[in-house]
Protein backbone atom coordinates (compact mmCIF):
# COMPACT_ATOMS: atom_id res chain seq x y z
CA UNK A 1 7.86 64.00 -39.74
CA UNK A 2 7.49 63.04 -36.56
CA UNK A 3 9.35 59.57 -34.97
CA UNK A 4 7.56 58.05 -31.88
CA UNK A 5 8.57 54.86 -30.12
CA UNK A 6 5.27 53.24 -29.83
CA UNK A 7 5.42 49.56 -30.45
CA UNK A 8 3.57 47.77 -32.68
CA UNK A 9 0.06 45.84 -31.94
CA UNK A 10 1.04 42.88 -34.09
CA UNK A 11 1.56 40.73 -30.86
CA UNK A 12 -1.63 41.95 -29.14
CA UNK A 13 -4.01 40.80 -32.37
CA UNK A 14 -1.98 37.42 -33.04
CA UNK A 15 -3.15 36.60 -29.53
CA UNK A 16 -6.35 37.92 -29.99
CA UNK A 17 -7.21 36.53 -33.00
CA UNK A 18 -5.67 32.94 -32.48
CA UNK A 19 -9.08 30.88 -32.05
CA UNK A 20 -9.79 32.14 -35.48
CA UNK A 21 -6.98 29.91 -36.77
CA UNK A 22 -8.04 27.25 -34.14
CA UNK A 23 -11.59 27.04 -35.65
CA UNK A 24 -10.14 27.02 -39.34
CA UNK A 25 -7.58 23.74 -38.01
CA UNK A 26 -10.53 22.25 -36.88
CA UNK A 27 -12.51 22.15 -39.81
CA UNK A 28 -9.33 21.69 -42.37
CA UNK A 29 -9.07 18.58 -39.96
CA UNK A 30 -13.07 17.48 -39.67
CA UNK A 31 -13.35 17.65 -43.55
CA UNK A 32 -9.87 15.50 -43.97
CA UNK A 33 -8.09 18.57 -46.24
CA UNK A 34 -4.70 17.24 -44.61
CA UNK A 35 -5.62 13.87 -45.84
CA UNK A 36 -6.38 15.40 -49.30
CA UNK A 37 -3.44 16.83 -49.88
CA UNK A 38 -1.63 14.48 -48.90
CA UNK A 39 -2.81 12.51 -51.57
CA UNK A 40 -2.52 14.66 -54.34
CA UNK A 41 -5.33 17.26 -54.34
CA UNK A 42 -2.52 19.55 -54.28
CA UNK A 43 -5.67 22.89 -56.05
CA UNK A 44 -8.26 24.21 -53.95
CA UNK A 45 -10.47 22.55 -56.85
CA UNK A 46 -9.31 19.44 -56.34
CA UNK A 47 -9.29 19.89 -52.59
CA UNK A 48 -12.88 21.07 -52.59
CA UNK A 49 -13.95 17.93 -54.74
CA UNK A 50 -11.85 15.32 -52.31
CA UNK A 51 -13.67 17.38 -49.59
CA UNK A 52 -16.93 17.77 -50.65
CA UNK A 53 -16.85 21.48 -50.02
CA UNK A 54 -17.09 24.73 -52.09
CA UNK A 55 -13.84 25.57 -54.05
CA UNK A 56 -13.88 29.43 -51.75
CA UNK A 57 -14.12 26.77 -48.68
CA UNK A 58 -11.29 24.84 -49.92
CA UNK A 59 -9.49 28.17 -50.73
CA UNK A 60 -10.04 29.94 -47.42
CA UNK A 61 -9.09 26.95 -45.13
CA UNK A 62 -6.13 26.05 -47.64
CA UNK A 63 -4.62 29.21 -47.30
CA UNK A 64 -5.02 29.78 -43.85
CA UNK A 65 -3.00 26.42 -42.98
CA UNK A 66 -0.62 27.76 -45.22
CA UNK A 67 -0.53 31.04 -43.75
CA UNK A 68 0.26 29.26 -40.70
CA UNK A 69 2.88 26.83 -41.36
CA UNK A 70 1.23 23.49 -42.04
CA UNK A 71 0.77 23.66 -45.28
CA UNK A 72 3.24 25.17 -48.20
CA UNK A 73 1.79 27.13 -50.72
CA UNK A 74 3.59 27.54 -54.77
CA UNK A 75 2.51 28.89 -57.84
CA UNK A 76 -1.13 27.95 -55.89
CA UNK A 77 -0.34 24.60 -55.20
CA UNK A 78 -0.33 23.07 -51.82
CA UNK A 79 1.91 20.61 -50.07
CA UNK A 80 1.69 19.32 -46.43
CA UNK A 81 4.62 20.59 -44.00
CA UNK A 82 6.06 17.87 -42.39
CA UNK A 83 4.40 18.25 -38.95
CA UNK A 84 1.26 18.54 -41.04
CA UNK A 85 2.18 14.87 -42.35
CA UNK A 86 2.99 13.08 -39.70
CA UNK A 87 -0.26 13.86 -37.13
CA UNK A 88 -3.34 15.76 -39.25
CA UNK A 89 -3.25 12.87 -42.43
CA UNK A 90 -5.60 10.45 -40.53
CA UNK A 91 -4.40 6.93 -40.94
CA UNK A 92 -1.15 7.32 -42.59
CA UNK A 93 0.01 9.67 -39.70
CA UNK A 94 2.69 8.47 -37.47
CA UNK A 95 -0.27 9.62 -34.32
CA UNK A 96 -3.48 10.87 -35.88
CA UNK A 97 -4.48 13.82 -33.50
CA UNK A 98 -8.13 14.41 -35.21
CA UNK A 99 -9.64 12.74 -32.23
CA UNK A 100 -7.86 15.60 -29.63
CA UNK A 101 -8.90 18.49 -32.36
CA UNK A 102 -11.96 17.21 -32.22
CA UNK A 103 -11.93 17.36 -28.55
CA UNK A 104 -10.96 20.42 -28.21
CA UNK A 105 -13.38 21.76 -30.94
CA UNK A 106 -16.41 20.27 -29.57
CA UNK A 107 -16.01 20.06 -26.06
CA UNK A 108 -12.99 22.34 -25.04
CA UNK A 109 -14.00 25.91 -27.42
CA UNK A 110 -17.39 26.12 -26.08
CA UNK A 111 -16.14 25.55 -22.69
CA UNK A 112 -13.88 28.57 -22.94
CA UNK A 113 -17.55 30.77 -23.49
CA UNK A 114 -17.65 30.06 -19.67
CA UNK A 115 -14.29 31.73 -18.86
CA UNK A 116 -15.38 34.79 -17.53
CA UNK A 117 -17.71 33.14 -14.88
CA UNK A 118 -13.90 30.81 -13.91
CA UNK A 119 -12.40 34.01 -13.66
CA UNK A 120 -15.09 35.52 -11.16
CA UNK A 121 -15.48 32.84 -9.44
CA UNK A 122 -12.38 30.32 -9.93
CA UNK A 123 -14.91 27.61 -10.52
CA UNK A 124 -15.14 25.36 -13.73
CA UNK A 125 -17.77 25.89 -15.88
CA UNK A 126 -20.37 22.97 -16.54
CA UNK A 127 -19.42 20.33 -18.90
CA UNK A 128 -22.85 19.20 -19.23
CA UNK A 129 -21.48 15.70 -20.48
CA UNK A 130 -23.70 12.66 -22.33
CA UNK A 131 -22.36 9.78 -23.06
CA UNK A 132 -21.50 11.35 -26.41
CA UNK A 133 -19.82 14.02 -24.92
CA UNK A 134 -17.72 11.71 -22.53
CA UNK A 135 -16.91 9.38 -25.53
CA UNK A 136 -15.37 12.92 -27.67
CA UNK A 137 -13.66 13.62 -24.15
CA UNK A 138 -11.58 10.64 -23.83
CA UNK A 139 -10.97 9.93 -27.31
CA UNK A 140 -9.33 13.48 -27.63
CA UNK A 141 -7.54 13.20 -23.76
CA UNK A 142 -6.11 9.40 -25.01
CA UNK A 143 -4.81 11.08 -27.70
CA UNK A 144 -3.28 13.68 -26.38
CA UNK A 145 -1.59 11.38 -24.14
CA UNK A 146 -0.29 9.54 -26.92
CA UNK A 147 1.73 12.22 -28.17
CA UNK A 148 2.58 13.36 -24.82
CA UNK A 149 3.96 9.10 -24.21
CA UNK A 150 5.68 9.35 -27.65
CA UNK A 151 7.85 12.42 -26.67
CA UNK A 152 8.29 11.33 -23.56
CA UNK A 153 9.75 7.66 -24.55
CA UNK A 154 11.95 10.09 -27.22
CA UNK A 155 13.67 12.39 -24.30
CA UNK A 156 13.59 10.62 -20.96
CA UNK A 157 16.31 8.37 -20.51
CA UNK A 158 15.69 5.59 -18.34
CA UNK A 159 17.65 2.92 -20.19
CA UNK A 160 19.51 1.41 -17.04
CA UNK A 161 16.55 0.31 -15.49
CA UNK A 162 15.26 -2.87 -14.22
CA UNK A 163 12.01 -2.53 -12.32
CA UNK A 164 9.62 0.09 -12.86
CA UNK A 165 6.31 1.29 -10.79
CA UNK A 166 3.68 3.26 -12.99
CA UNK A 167 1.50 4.74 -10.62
CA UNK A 168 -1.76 6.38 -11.04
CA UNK A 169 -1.38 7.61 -13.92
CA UNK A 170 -3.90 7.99 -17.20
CA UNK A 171 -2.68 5.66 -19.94
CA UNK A 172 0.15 3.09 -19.59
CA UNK A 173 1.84 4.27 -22.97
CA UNK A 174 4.35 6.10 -20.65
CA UNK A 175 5.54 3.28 -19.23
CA UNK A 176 5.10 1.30 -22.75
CA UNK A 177 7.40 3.58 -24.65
CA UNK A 178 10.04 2.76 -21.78
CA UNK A 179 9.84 -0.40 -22.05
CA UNK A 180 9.90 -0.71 -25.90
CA UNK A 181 13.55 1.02 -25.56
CA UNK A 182 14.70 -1.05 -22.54
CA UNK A 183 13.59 -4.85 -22.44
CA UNK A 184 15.24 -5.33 -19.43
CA UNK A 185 12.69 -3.46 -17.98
CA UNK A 186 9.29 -5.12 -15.89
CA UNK A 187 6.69 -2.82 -14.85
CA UNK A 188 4.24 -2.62 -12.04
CA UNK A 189 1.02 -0.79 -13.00
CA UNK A 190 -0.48 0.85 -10.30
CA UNK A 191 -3.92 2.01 -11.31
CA UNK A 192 -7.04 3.20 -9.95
CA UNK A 193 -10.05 1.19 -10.03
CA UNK A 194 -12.00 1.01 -13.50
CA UNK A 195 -8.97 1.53 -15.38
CA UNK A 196 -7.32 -2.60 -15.51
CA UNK A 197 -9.22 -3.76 -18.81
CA UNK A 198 -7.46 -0.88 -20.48
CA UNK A 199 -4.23 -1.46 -19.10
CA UNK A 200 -4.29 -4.85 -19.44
CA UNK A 201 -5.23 -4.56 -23.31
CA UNK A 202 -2.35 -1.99 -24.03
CA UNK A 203 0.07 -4.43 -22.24
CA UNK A 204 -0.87 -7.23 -24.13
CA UNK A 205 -1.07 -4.79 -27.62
CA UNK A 206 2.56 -4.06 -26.86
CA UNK A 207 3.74 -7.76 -26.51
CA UNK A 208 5.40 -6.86 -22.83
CA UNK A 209 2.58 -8.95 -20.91
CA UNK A 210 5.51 -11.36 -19.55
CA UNK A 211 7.06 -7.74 -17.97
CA UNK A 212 3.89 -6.72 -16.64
CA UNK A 213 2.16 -6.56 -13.89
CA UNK A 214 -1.27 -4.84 -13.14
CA UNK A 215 -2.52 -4.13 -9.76
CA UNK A 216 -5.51 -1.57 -8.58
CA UNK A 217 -5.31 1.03 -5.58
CA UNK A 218 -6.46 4.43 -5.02
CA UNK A 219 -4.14 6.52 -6.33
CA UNK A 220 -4.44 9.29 -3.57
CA UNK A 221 -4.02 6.36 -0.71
CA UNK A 222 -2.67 3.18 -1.94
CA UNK A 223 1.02 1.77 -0.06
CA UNK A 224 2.77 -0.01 -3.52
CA UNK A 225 5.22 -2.37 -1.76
CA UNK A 226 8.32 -3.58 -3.70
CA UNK A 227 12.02 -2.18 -4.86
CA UNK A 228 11.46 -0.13 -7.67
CA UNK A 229 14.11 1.84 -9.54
CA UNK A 230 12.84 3.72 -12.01
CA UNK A 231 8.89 4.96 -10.85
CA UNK A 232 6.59 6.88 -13.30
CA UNK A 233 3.88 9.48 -11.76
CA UNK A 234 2.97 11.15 -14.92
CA UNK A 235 -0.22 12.93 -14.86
CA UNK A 236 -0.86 12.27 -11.55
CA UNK A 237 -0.33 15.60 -9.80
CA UNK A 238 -2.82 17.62 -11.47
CA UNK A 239 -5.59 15.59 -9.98
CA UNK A 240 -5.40 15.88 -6.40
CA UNK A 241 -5.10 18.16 -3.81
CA UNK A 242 -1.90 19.74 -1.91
CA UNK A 243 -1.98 17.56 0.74
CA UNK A 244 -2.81 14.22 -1.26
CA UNK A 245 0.21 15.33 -3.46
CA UNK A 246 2.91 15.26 -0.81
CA UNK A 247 1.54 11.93 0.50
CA UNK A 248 1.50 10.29 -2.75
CA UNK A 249 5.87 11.67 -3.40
CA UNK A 250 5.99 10.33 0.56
CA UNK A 251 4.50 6.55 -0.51
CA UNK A 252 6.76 6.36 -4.46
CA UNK A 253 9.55 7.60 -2.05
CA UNK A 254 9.09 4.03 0.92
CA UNK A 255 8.73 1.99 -2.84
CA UNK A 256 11.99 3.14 -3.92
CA UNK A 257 15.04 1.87 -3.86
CA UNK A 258 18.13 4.52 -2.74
CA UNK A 259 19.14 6.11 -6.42
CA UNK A 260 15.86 5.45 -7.82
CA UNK A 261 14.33 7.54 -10.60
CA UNK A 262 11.48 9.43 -10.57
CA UNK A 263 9.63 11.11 -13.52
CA UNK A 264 6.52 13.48 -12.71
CA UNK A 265 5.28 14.88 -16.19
CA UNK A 266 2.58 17.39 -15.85
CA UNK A 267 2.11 21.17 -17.18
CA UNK A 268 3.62 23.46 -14.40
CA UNK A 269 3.74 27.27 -13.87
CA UNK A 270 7.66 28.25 -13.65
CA UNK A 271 9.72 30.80 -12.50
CA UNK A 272 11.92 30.58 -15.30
CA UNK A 273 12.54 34.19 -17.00
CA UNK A 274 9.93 33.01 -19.37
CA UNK A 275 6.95 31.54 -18.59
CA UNK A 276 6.39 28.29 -21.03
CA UNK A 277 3.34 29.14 -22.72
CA UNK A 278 1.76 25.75 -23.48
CA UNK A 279 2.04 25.48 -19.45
CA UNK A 280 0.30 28.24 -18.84
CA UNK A 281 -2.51 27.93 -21.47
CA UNK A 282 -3.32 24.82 -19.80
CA UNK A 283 -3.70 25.86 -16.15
CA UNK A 284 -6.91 27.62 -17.83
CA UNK A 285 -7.55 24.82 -19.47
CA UNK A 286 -7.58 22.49 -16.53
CA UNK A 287 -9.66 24.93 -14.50
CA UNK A 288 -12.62 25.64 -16.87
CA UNK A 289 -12.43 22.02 -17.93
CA UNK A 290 -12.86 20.31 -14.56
CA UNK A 291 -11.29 21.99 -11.53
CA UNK A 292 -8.08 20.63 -11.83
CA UNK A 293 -5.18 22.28 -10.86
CA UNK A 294 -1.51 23.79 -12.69
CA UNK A 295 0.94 23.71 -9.85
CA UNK A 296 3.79 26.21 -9.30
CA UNK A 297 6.72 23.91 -10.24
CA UNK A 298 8.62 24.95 -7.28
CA UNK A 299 5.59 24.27 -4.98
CA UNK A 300 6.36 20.83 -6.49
CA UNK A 301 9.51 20.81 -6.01
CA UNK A 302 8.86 21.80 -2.24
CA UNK A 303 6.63 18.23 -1.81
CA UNK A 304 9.46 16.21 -3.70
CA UNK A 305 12.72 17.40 -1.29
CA UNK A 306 10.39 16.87 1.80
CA UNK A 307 9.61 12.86 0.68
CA UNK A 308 13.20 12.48 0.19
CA UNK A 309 13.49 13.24 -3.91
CA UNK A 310 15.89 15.30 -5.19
CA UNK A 311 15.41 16.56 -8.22
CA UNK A 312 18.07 16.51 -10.98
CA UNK A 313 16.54 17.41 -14.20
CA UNK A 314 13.58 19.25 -16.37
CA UNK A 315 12.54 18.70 -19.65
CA UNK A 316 10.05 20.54 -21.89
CA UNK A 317 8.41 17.75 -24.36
CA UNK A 318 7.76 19.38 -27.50
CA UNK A 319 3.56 20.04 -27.90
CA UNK A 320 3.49 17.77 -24.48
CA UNK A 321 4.11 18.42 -20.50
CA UNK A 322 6.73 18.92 -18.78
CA UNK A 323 9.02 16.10 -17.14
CA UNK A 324 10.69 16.58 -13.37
CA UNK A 325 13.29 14.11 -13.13
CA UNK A 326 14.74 13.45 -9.66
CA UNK A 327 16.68 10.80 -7.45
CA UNK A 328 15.55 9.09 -4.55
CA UNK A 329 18.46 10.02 -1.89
């Protein structure tokens, strides 16, 4: 018999078969089979009658969630995992993410068709957006966000602080999950135009409207004047150019007190031995999507030492960003 050394393909076809599990998520989610079993319909009968779908529907999708993880399959009975439970059971999840599969389903797969013209050309494809399509868009980016705010409020420590500056960023639940932990801490929102009725409602949702303050400015130009210790510019970065980046780490820098904190939580390509792959994934994303840019982390980096940030820490949020933590010296 003859021993060769060839590897396997098993890694090769789990990547290239992945959106095949996508697609199946995305329709377990759209027809509420999560939900279903969650609340009993533990048979593919009785998940194809709380579905309204065939019992080989229920079957197939049943046992491909279970083939990945997020369900648990016995004696051909099915139980949610407990990441399964707490985001894919609709309203008695801790953060329903159906909105963001959605998203990414209807607005984010087809996209990807276009990849091979971003690749050609490193141009984003055309949305072609409706109101419809915008509406699908945000609710899935908000919730995203969400998830990305939870984890974030979970692993950055920012207990000691007083005064905060969120600047620019997409949703204020960054700064909200701060502040729930620390009620010592007052916030200045810093937000581009169009985005202060939202801000102001999730303030006042969270009860923190006495610690709150909401101003407007363009992001890539606005001066914020004050003291601030502890300043947020999560998912800023990603947004602007080079140039506008260093200015913006230049301005948070002259609004800083010495010793201040600084978090800057975007997806970033590394140099680490191994490239995080939910940071990677995404710097296609961003590109087909809109344009948007993945930054090398230490081209970061580079922008944060010149404006007088040094940076101290980095932590990977689980399904989320990245976080650069750093000091204002």
């Amino acid at each position: 018999m003859t021993h060769t050394s060839t590897p396997d393909a098993a890694r090769i076809l789990d990547i290239a078969t992945g959106y095949m599990a996508s697609k199946q998520l995305f329709q377990a989610s759209r027809i509420g089979l999560f939900s279903a079993v969650a609340a009993g319909a533990d048979t593919a009968e009785a998940i194809a009658a709380r579905c309204g779908v065939s019992e080989r529907i229920a079957r197939l999708l049943a046992d491909a969630m279970a083939a990945k993880g997020l369900l648990v399959r016995a004696d051909a009975r099915y139980a949610t995992a407990p990441d399964a439970a707490a985001y894919l059971t609709g309203a008695d999840a801790a953060i329903d993410l159906a909105p963001f599969l959605t998203f990414l389903d209807e607005i984010s797969y087809p996209h990807w068709l276009q990849f091979a013209h971003t690749v050609d050309t490193t141009e984003p494809g055309d949305l072609q957006m409706d109101d419809a399509r915008w509406a699908t868009f945000m609710a899935g980016v908000m919730t995203y966000n969400r998830l990305h705010a939870q984890e974030f409020g979970r692993h950055v420590d920012l207990g000691g602080a007083t005064r905060a500056l969120d600047f620019g960023g997409l949703s204020a639940e960054f700064a909200l999950s701060v502040m729930a932990r620390n009620p010592q801490l007052h916030t200045t929102f810093l937000y581009a135009p169009g985005f202060e009725d939202g801000i102001v409602e999730a303030v006042e949702s969270a009860g923190v409207a006495d610690r709150a303050v909401v101003e407007m400015g363009d992001t890539a130009t606005a001066t914020p004047q004050g003291e601030y210790d502890a300043v947020f510019a999560n998912h800023v970065i990603h947004r602007f150019s080079a140039e506008e980046n260093a200015r913006i780490f230049r301005t948070l820098r002259g609004a800083a007190i010495a010793g201040a904190t600084l978090t800057v939580l975007d997806f970033f390509l590394d140099d680490d031995a191994e490239q995080r792959g939910l940071d990677a994934l995404h710097a296609g994303e961003y590109l087909v999507i809109d344009g948007t840019i993945v930054y090398p982390e230490a081209q970061v980096r580079g922008w944060l030492d010149d404006s007088g940030w040094q940076v101290r820490d980095k932590i990977a949020l689980p399904g989320s960003p990245r976080v650069l933590v750093a000091t204002a010296v």
